[in-house]
C-alpha atoms as a PDB file:
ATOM      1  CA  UNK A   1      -2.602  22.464  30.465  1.00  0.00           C
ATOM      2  CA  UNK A   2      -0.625  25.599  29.301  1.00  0.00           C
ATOM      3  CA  UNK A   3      -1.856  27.886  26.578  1.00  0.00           C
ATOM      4  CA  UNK A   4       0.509  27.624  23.418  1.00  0.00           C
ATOM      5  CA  UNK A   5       1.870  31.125  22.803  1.00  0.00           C
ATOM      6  CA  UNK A   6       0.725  33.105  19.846  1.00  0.00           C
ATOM      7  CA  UNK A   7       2.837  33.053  16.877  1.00  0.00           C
ATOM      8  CA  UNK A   8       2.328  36.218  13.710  1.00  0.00           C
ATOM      9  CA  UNK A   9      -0.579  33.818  12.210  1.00  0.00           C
ATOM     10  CA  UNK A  10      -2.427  33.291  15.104  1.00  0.00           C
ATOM     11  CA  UNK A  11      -2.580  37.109  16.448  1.00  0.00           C
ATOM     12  CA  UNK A  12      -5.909  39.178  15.275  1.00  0.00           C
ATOM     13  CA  UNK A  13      -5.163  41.478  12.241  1.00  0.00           C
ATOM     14  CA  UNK A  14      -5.486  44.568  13.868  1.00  0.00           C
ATOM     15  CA  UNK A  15      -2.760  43.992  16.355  1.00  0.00           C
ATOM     16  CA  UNK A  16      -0.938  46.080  14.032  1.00  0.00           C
ATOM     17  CA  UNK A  17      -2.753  48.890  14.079  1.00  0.00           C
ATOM     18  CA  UNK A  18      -1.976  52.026  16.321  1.00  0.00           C
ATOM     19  CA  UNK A  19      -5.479  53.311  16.681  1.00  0.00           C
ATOM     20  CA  UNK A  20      -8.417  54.528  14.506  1.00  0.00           C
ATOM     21  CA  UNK A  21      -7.843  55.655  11.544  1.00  0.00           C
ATOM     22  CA  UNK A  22      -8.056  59.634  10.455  1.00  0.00           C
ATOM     23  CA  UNK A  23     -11.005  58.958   8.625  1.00  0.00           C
ATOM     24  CA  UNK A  24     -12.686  57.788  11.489  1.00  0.00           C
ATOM     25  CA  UNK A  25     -11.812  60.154  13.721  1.00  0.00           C
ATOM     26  CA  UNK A  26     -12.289  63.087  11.315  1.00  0.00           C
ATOM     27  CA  UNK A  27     -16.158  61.711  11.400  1.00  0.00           C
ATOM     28  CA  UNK A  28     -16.239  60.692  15.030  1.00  0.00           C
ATOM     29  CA  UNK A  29     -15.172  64.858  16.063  1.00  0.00           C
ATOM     30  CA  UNK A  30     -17.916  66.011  12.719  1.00  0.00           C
ATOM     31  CA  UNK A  31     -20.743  63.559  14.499  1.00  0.00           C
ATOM     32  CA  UNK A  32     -20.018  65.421  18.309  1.00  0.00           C
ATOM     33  CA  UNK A  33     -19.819  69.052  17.318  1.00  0.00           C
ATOM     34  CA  UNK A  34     -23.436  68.685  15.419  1.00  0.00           C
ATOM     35  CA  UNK A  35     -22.275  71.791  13.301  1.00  0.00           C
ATOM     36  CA  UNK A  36     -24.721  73.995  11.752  1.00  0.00           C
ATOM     37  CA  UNK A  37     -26.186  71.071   9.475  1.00  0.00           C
ATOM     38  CA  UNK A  38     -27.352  68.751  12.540  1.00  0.00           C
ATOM     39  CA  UNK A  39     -31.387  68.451  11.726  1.00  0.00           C
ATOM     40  CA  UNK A  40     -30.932  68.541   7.898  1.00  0.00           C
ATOM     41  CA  UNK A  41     -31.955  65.215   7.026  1.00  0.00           C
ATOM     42  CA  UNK A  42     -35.351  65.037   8.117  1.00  0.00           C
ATOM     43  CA  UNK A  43     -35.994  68.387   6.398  1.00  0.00           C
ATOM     44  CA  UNK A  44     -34.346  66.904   3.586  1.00  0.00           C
ATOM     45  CA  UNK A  45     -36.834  64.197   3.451  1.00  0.00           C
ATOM     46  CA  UNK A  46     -39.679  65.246   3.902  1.00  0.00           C
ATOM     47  CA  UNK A  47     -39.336  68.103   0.892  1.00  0.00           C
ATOM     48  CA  UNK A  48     -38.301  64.521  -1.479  1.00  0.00           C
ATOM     49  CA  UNK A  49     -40.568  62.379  -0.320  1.00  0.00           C
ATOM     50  CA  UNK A  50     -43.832  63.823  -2.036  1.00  0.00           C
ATOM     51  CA  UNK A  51     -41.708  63.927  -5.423  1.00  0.00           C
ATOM     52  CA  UNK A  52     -40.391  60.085  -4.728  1.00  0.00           C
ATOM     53  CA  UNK A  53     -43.900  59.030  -3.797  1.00  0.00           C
ATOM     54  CA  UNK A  54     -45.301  60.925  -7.021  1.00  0.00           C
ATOM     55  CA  UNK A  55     -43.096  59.038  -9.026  1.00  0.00           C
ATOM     56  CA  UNK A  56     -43.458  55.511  -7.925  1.00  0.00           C
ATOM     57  CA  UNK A  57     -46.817  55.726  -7.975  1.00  0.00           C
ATOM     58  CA  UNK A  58     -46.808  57.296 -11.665  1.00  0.00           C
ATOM     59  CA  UNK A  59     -44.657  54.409 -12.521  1.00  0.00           C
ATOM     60  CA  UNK A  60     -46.950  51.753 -10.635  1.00  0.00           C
ATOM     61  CA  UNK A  61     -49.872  53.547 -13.180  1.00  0.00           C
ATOM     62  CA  UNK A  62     -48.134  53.146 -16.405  1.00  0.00           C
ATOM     63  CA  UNK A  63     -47.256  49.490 -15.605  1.00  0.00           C
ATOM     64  CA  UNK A  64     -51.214  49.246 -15.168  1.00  0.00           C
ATOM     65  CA  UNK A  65     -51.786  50.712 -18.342  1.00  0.00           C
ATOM     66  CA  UNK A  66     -49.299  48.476 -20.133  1.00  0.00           C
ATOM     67  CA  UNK A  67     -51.036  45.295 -18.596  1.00  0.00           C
ATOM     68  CA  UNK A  68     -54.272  47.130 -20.001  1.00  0.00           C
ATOM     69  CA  UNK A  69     -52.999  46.880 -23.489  1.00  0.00           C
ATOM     70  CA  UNK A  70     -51.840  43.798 -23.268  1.00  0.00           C
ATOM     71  CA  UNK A  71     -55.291  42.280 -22.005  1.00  0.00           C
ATOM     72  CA  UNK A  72     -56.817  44.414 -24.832  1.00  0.00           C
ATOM     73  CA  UNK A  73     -54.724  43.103 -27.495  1.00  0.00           C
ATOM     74  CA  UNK A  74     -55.280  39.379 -26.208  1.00  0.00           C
ATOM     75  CA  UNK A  75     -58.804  39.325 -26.481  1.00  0.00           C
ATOM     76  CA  UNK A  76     -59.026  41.111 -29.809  1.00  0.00           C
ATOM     77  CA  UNK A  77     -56.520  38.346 -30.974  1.00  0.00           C
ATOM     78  CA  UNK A  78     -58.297  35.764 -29.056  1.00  0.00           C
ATOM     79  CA  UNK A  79     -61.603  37.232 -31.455  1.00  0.00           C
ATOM     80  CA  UNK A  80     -59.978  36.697 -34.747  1.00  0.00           C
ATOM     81  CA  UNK A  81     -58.673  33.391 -34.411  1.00  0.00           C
ATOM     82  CA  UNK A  82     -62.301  32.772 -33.167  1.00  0.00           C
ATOM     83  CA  UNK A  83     -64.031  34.681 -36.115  1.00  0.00           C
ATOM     84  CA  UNK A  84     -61.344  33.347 -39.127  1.00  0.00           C
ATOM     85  CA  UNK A  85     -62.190  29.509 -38.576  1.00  0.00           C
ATOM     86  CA  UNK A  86     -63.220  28.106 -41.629  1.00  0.00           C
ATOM     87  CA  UNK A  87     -67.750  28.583 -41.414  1.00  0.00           C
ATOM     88  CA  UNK A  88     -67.042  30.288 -38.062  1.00  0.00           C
ATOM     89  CA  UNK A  89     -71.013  32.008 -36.953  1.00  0.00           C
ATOM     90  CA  UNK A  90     -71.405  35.848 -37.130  1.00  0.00           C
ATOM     91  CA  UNK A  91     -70.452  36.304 -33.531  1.00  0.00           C
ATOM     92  CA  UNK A  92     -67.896  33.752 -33.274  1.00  0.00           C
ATOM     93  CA  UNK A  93     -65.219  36.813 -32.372  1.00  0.00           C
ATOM     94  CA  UNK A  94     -66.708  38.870 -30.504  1.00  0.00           C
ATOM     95  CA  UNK A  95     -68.176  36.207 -27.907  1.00  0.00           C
ATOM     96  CA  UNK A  96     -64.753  34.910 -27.810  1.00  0.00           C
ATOM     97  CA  UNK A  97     -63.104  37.845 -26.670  1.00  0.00           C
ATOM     98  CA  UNK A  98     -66.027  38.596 -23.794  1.00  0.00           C
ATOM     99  CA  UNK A  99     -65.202  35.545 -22.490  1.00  0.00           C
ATOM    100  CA  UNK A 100     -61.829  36.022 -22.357  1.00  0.00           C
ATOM    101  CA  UNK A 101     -62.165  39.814 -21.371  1.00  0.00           C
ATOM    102  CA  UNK A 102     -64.384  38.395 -18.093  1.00  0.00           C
ATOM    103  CA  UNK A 103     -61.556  35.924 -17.071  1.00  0.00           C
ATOM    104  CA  UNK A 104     -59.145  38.528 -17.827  1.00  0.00           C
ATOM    105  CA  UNK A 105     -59.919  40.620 -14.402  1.00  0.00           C
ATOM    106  CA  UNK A 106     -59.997  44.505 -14.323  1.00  0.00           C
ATOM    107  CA  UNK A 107     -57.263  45.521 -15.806  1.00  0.00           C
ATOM    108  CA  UNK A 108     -59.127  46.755 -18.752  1.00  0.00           C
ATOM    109  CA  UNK A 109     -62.577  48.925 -17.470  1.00  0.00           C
ATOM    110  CA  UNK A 110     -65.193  50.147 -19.701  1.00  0.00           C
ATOM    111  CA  UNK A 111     -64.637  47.079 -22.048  1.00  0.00           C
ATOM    112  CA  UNK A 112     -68.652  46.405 -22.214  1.00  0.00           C
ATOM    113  CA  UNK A 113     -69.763  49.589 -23.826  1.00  0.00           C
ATOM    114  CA  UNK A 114     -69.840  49.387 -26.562  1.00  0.00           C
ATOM    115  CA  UNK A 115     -67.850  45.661 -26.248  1.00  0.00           C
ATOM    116  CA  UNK A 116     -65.608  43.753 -28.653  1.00  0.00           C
ATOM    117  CA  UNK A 117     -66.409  44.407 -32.251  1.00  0.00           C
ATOM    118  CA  UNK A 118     -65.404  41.977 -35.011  1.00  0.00           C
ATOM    119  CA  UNK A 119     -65.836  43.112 -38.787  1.00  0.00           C
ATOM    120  CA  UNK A 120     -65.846  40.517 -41.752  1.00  0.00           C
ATOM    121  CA  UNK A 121     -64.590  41.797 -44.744  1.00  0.00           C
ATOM    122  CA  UNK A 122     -66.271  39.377 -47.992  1.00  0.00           C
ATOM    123  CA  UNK A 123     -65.153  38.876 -51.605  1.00  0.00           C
ATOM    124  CA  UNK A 124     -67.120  37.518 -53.628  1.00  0.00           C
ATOM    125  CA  UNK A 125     -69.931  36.500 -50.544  1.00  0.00           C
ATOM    126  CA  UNK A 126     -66.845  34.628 -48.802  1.00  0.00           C
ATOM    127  CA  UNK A 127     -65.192  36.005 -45.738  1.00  0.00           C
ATOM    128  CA  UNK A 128     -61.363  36.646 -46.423  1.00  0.00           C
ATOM    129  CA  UNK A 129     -60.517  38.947 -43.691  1.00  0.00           C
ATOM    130  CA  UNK A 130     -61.341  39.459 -40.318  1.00  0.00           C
ATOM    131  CA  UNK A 131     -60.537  42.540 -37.644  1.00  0.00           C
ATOM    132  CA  UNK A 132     -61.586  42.560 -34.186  1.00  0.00           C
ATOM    133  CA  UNK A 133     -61.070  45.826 -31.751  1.00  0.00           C
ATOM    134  CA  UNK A 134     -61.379  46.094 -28.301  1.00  0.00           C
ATOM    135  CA  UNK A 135     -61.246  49.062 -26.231  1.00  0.00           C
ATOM    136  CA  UNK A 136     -61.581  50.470 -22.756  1.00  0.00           C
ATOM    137  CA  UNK A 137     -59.820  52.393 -20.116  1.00  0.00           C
ATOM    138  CA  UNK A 138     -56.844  51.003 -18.301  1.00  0.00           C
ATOM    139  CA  UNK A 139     -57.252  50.500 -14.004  1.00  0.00           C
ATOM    140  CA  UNK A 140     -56.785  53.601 -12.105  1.00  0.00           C
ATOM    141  CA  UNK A 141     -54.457  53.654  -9.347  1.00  0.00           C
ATOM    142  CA  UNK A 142     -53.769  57.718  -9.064  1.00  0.00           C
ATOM    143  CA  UNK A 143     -57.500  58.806  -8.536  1.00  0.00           C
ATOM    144  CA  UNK A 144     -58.734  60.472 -11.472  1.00  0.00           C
ATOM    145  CA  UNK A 145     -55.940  59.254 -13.935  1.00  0.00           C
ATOM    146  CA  UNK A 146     -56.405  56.640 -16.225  1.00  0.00           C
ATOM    147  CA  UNK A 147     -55.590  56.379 -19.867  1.00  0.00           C
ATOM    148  CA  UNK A 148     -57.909  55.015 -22.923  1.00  0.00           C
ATOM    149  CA  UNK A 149     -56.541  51.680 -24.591  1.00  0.00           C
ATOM    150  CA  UNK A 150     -57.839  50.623 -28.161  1.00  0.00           C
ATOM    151  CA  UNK A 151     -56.240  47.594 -29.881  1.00  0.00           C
ATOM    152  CA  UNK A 152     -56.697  45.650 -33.327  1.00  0.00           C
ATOM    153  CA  UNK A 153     -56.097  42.480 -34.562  1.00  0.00           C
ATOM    154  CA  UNK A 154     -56.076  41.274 -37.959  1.00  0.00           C
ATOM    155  CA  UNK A 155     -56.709  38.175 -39.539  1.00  0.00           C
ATOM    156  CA  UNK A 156     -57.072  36.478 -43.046  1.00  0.00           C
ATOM    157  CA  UNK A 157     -60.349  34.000 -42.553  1.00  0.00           C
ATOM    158  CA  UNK A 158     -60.030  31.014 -43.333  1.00  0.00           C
ATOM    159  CA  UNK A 159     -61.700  29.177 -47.043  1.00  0.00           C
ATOM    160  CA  UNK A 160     -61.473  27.056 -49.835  1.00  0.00           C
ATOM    161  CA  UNK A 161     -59.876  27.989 -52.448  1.00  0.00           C
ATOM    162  CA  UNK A 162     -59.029  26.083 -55.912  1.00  0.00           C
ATOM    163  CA  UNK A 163     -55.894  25.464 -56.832  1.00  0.00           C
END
């Protein structure tokens, strides 16, 4: 069977082009020559990459230190709502937060000395206010860097009161 012949939709869309463009072949005679530049790039790189590699891992260390806080600040909240429930025990708040500290992973190091502290504040010999701090340092991922962390939380205790 015959082929059909080619009509202007079937034919390829550069069947109306001459040849390469000058672009190209402005880059095409750069890329032979070599020039005085040809060997640049690795030189390039390898004076950036200690300044790239600096930064990410910089930024990699402050995202550690954010996650720090963020597990500080949990288990100091995580110790008041413990420690403001209504005829809560003395150490209701600061066992809570251990715990959650210890299922919290490393993020925060240095927790356990001196640990979570929770203070009671009393009027009239009932509790009305509770604060619980937790502190540490955050993960190191730079050897030899790592930032403190120290959060509160702040609660009003829960009582009876007349109405």
């Amino acid at each position: 069977m015959p082929r059909p012949a080619r009509t202007d939709r079937s034919r390829p869309a550069t069947a109306g082009r001459r040849g390469p463009g000058r672009i190209t072949t402005v880059l095409r005679r750069r890329l032979a020559t070599g020039g005085s530049e040809r060997g640049a790039n690795p030189v390039e790189l390898a004076v950036v990459m200690p300044a790239i590699l600096v930064l990410l891992f910089a930024s990699i260390q402050l995202a550690v230190w954010f996650v720090a806080r963020s597990t500080a600040l949990n288990a100091a909240q995580t110790g008041v709502n413990a420690q403001r429930a209504f005829q809560a025990p003395p150490e209701a708040g600061r066992d809570r937060a251990t715990t959650f500290l210890r299922a919290a992973g490393d993020w925060l190091v240095g927790w356990q000395n001196p640990g979570p502290t929770c203070e009671i504040i009393t009027t009239g010999g009932a509790p009305t206010e509770v604060t619980c701090t937790v502190s540490g340092r955050s993960l190191s991922v730079i050897p030899g860097v790592d930032f403190p962390v120290r959060q509160t939380a702040h609660g009003t205790a829960e009582r009876w009161t007349t109405g």
